[in-house]
C-alpha atoms as a PDB file:
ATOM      1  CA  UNK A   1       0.754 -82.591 -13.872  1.00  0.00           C
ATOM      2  CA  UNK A   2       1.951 -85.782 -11.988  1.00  0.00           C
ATOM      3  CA  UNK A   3       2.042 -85.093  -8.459  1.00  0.00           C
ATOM      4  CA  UNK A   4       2.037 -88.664  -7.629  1.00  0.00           C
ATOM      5  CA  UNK A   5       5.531 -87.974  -5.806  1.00  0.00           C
ATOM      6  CA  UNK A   6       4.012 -85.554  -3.350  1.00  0.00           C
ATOM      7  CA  UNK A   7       1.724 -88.218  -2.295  1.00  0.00           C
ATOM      8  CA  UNK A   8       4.579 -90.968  -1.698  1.00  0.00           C
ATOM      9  CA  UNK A   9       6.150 -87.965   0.555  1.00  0.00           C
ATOM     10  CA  UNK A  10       3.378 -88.978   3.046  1.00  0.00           C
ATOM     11  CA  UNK A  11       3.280 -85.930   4.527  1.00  0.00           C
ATOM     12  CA  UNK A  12      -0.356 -85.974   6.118  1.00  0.00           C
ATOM     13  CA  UNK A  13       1.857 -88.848   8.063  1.00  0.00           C
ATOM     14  CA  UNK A  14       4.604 -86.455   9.605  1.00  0.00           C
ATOM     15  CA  UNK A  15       2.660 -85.806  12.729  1.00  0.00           C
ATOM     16  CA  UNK A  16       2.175 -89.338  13.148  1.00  0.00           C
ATOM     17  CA  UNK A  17       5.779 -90.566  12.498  1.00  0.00           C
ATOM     18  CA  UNK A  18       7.153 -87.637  14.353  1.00  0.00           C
ATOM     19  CA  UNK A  19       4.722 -89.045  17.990  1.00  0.00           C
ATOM     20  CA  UNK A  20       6.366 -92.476  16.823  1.00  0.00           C
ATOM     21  CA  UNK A  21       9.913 -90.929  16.782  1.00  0.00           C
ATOM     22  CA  UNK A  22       9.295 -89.360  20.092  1.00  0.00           C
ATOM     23  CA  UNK A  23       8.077 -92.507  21.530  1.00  0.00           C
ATOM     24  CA  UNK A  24      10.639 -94.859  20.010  1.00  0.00           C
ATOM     25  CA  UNK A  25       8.514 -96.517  18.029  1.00  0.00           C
ATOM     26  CA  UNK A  26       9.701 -95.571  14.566  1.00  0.00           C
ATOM     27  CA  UNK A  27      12.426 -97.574  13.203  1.00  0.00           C
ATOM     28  CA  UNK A  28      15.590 -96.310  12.462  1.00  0.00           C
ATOM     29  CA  UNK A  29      15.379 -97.112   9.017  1.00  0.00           C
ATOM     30  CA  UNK A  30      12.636 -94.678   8.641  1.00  0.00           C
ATOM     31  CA  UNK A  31      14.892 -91.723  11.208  1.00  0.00           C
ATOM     32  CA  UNK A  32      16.314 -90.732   7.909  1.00  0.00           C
ATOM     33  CA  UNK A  33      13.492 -90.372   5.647  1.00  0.00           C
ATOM     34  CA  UNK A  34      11.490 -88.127   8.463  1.00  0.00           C
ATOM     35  CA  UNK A  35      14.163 -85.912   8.446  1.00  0.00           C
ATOM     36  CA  UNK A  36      14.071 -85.345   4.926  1.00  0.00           C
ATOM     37  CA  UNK A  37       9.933 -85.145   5.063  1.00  0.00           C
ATOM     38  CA  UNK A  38      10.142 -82.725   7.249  1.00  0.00           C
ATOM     39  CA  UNK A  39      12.767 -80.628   5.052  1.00  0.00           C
ATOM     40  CA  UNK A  40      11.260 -80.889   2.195  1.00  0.00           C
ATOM     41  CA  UNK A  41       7.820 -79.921   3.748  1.00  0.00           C
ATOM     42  CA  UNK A  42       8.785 -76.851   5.476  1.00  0.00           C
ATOM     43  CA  UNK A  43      10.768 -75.849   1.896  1.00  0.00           C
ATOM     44  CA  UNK A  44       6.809 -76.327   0.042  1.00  0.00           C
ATOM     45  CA  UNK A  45       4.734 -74.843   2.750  1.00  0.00           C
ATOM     46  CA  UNK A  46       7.564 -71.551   2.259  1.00  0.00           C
ATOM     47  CA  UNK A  47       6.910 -71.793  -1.456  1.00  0.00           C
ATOM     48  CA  UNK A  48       3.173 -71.677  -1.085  1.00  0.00           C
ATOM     49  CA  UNK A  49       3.209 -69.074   1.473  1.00  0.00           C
ATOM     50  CA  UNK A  50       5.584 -66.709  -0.916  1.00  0.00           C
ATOM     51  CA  UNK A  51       3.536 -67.623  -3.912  1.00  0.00           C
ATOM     52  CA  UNK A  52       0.524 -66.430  -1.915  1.00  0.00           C
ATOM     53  CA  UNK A  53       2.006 -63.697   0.532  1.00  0.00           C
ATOM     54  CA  UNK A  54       1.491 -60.729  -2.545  1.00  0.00           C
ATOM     55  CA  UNK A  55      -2.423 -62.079  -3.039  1.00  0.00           C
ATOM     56  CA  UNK A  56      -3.123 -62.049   0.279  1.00  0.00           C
ATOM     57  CA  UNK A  57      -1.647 -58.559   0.938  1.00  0.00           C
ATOM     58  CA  UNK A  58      -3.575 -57.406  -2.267  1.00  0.00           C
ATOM     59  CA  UNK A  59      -6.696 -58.602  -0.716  1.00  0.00           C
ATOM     60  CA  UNK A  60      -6.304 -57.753   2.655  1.00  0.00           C
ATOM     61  CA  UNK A  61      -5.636 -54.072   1.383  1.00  0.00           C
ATOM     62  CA  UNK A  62      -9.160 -54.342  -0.607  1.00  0.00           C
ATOM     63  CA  UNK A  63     -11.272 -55.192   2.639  1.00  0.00           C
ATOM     64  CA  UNK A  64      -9.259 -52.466   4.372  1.00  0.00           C
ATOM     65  CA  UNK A  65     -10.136 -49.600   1.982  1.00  0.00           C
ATOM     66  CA  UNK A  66     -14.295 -51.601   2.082  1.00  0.00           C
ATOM     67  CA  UNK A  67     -14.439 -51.663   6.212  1.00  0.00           C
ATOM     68  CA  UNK A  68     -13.063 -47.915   5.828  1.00  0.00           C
ATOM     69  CA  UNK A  69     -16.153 -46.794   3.078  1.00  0.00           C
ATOM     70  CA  UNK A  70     -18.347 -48.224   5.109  1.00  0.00           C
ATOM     71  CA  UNK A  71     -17.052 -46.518   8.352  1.00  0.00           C
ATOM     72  CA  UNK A  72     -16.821 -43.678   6.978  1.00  0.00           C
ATOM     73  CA  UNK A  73     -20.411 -43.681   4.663  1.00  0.00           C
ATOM     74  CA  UNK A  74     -22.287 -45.022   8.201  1.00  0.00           C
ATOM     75  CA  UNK A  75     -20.432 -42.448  10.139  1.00  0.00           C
ATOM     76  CA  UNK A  76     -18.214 -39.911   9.288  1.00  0.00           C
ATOM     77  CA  UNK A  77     -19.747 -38.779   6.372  1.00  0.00           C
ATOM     78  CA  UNK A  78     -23.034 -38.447   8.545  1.00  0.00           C
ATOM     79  CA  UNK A  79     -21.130 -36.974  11.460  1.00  0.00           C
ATOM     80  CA  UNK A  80     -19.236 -34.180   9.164  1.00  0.00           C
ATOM     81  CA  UNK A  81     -22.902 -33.167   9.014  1.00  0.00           C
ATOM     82  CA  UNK A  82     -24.328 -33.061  12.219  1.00  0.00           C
ATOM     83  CA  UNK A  83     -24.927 -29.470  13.609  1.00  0.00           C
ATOM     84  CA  UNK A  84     -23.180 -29.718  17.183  1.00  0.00           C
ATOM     85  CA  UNK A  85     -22.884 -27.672  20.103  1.00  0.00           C
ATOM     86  CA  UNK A  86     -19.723 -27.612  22.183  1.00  0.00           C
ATOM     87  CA  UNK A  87     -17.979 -30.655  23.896  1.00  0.00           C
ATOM     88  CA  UNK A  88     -20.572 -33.210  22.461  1.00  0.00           C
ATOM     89  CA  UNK A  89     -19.079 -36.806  22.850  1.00  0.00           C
ATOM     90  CA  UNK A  90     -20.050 -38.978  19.716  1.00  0.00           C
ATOM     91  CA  UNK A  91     -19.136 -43.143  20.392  1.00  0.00           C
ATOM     92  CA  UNK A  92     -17.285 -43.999  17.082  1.00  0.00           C
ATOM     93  CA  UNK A  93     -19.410 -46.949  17.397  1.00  0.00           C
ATOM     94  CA  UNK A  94     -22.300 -45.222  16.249  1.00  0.00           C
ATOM     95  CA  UNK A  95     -24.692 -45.409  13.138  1.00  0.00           C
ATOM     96  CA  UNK A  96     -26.164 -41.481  12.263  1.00  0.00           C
ATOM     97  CA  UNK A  97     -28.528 -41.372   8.650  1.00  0.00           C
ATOM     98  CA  UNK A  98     -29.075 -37.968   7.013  1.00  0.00           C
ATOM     99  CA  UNK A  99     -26.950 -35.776   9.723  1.00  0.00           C
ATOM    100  CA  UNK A 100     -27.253 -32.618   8.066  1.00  0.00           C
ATOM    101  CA  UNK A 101     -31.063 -33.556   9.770  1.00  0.00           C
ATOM    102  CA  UNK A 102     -29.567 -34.127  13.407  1.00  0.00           C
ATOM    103  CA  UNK A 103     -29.108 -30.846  15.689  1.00  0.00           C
ATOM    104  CA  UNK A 104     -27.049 -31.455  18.912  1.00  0.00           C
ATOM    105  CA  UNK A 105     -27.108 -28.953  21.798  1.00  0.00           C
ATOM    106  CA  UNK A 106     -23.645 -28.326  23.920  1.00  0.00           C
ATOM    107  CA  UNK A 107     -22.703 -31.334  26.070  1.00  0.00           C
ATOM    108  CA  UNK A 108     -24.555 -33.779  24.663  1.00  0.00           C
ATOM    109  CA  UNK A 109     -23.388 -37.382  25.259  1.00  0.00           C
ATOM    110  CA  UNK A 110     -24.289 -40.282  22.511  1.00  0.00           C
ATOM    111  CA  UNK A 111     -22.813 -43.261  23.640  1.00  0.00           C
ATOM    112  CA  UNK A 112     -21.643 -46.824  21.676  1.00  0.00           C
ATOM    113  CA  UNK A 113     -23.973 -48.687  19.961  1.00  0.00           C
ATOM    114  CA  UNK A 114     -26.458 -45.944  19.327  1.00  0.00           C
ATOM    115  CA  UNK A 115     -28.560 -44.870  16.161  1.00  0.00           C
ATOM    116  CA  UNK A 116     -29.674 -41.994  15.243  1.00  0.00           C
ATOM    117  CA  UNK A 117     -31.888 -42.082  12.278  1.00  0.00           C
ATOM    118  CA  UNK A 118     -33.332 -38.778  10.782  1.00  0.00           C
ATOM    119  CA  UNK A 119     -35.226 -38.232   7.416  1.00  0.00           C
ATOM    120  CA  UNK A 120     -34.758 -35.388   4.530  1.00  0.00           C
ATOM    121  CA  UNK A 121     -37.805 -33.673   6.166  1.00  0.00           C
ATOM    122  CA  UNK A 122     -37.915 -35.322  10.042  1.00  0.00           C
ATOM    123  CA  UNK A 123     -35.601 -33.576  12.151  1.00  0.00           C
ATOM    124  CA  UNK A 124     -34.288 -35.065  15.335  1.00  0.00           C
ATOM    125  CA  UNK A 125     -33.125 -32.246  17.476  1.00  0.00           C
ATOM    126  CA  UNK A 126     -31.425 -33.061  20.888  1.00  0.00           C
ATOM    127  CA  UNK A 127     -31.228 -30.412  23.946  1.00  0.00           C
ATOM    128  CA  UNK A 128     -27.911 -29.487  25.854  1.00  0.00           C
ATOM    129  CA  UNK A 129     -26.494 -32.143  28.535  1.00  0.00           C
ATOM    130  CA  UNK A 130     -28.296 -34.695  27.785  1.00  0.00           C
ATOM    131  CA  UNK A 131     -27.093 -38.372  28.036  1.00  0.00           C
ATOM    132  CA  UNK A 132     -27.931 -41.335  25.445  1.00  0.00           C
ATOM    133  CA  UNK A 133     -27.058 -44.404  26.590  1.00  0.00           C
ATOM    134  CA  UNK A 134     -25.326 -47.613  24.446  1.00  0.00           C
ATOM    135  CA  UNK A 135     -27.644 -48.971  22.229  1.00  0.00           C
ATOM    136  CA  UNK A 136     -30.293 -46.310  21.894  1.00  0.00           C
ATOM    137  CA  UNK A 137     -31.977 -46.286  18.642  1.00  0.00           C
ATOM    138  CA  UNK A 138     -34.090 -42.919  17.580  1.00  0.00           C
ATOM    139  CA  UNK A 139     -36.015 -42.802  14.661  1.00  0.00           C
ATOM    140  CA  UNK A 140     -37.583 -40.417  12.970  1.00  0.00           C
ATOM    141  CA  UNK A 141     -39.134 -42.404   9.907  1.00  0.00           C
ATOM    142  CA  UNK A 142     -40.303 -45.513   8.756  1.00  0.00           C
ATOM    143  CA  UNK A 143     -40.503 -47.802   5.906  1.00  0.00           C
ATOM    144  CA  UNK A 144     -43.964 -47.486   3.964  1.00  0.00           C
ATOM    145  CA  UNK A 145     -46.273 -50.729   5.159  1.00  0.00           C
ATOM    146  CA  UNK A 146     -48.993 -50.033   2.234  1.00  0.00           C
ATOM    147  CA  UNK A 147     -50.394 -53.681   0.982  1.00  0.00           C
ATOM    148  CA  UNK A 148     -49.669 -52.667  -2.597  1.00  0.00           C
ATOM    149  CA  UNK A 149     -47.774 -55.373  -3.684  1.00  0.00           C
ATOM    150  CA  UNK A 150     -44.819 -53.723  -3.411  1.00  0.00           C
ATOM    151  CA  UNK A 151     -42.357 -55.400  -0.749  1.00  0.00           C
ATOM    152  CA  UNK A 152     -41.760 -52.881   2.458  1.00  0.00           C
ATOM    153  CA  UNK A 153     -38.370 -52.861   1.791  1.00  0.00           C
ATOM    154  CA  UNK A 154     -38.624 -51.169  -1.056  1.00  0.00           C
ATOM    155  CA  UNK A 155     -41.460 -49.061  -0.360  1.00  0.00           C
ATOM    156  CA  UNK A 156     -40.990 -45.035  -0.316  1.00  0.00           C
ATOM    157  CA  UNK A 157     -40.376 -43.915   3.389  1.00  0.00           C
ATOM    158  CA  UNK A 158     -42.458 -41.898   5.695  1.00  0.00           C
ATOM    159  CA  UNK A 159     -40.595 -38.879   5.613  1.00  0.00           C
ATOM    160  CA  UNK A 160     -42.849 -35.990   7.124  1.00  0.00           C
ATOM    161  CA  UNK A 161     -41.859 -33.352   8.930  1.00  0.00           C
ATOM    162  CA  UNK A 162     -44.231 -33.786  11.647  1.00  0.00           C
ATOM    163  CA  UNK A 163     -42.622 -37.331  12.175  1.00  0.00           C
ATOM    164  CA  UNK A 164     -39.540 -35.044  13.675  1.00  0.00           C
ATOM    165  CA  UNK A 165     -37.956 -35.801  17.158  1.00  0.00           C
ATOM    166  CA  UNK A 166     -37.418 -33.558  20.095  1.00  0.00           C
ATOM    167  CA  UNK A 167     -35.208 -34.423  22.958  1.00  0.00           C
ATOM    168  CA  UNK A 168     -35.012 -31.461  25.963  1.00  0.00           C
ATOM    169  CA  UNK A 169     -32.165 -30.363  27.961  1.00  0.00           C
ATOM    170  CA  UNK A 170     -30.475 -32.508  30.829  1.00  0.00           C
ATOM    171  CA  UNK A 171     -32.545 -35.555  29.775  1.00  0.00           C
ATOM    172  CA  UNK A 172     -31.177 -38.990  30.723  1.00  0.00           C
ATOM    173  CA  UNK A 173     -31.947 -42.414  28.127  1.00  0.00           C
ATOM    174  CA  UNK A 174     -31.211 -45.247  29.748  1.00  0.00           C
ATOM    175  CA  UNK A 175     -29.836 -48.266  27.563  1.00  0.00           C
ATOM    176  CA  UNK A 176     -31.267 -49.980  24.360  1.00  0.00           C
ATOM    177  CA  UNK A 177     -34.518 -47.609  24.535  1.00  0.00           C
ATOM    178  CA  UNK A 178     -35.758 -46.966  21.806  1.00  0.00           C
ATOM    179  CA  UNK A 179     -37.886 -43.555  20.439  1.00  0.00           C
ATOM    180  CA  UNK A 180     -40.194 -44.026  17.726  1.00  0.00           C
ATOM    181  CA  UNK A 181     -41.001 -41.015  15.047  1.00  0.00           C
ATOM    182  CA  UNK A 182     -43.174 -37.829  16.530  1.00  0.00           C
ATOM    183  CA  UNK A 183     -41.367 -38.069  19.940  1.00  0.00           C
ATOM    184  CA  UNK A 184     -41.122 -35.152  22.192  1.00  0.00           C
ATOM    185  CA  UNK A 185     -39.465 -35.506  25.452  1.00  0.00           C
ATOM    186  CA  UNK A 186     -39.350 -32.826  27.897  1.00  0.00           C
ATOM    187  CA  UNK A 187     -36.208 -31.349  29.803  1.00  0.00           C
ATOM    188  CA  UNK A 188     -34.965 -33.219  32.964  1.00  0.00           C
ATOM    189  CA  UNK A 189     -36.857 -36.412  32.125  1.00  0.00           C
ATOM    190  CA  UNK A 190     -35.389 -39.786  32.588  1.00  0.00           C
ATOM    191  CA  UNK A 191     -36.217 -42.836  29.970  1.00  0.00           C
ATOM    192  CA  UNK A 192     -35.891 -46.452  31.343  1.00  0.00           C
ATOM    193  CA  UNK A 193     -33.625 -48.577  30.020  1.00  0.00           C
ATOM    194  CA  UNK A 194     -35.598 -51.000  27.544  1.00  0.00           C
ATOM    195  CA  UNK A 195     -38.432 -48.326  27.208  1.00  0.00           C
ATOM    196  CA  UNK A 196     -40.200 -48.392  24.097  1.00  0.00           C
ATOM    197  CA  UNK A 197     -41.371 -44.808  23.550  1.00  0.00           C
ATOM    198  CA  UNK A 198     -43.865 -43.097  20.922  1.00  0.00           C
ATOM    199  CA  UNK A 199     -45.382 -39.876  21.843  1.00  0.00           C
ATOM    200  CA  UNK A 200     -45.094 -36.790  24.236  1.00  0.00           C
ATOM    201  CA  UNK A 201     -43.323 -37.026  27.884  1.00  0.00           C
ATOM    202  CA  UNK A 202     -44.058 -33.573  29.711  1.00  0.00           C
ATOM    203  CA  UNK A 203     -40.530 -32.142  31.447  1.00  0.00           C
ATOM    204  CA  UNK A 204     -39.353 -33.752  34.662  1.00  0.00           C
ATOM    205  CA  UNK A 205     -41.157 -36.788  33.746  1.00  0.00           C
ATOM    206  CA  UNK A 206     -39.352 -40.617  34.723  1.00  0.00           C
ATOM    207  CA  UNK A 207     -41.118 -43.178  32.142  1.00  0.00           C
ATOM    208  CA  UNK A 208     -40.504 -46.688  31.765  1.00  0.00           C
ATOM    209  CA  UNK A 209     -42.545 -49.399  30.007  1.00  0.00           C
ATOM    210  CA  UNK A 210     -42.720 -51.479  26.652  1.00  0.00           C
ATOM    211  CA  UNK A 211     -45.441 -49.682  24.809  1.00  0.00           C
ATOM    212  CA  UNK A 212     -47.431 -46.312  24.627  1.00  0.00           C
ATOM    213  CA  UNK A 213     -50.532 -48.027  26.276  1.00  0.00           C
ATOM    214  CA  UNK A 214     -48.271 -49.896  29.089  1.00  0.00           C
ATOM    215  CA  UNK A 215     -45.755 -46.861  29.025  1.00  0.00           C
ATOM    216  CA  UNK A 216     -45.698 -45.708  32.875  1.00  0.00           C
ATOM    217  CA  UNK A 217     -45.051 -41.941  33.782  1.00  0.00           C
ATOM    218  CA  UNK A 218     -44.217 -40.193  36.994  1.00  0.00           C
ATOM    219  CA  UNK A 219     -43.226 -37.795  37.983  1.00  0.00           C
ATOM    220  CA  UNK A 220     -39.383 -36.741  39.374  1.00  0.00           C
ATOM    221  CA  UNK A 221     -39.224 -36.241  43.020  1.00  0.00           C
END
């Protein structure tokens, strides 16, 4: 196809020709064949737009019905299955696995951000009135790590039941902490925001830290 007369149209030039115009440096000769640049340039870039207007509608449909699978397969699907109490606030920005393993008391808060991550056998069970802050992740199981030549990522999980999490009653968790499998944290206890946790916090206990070993406890006054 010989599109050689698109290319004499010059119409990477318009721009230019039309700062020329507006500066009176484009001679009048040339007033008359701007004008019809311009005409005929706004007529093709119509064209292509209605040529591609029904295969861009046609795609933007299929990401539509994608973003809503995934939305609803990370969590609505998950949160048809989460055993609730009454008046629980769930963040829509959430990510829940397995939620037919999650067990919510009454007035339990789970803000944006936040993952909750049980197992077919590891429960994660969370008391009434407690708060989660954004960006808490709890996890009740773990890839497998074995050096069997089989990559991590594809390695069976550790799913046991004793790797299940237990969260009391009126217990605050501060922002981005995060509660590694086996947890058990006591009613009334407060959890630092950044706090790496693994392992057993009695009741009324405020921790804070990075690890188990630097993991401070005291406790509420």
């Amino acid at each position: 196809m010989n599109i050689g007369w698109i290319k004499a149209l010059r119409f990477s030039e318009i721009r230019y020709d039309q700062w020329r115009r507006s500066v009176g440096a484009l001679p009048q000769e040339d007033m008359d064949r701007l004008r019809r640049r311009e005409r005929m340039h706004r007529a093709l870039t119509f064209l292509r737009a209605m040529v591609r207007l029904p295969i861009s509608i046609l795609r933007g449909v299929g990401h539509g019905v994608a973003i809503l699978d995934e939305f609803d397969r990370l969590h609505f699907s998950p949160l048809r299955k989460v055993r609730r109490g009454m008046d629980c606030v769930i963040d829509r920005q959430t990510w829940l696995v397995n939620g037919h393993s999650i067990r919510m008391g009454d007035f339990v808060k789970l803000s944006a951000f936040s993952t909750i991550m049980a197992g077919e056998k590891a429960k994660v069970e969370i008391g009434a009135n407690t708060i989660i802050g954004p960006g808490v992740v709890i996890v009740a199981f773990n890839h497998g790590t074995e050096p069997n030549g089989i990559p991590m990522r594809y390695q069976d999980y550790k799913d046991e039941e004793s790797n299940s999490i237990v969260i009391g009653a009126d217990v605050w968790i501060g922002a981005n902490v995060v509660v590694l499998p086996g947890s058990r944290i006591g009613d009334g206890s407060i959890i630092g925001a950044g706090t790496v946790l693994k392992g057993t916090l009695p009741p009324g206990t405020l921790a804070y830290g990075e690890t188990k070993d630097r993991l401070r406890m005291v406790p509420r006054r």
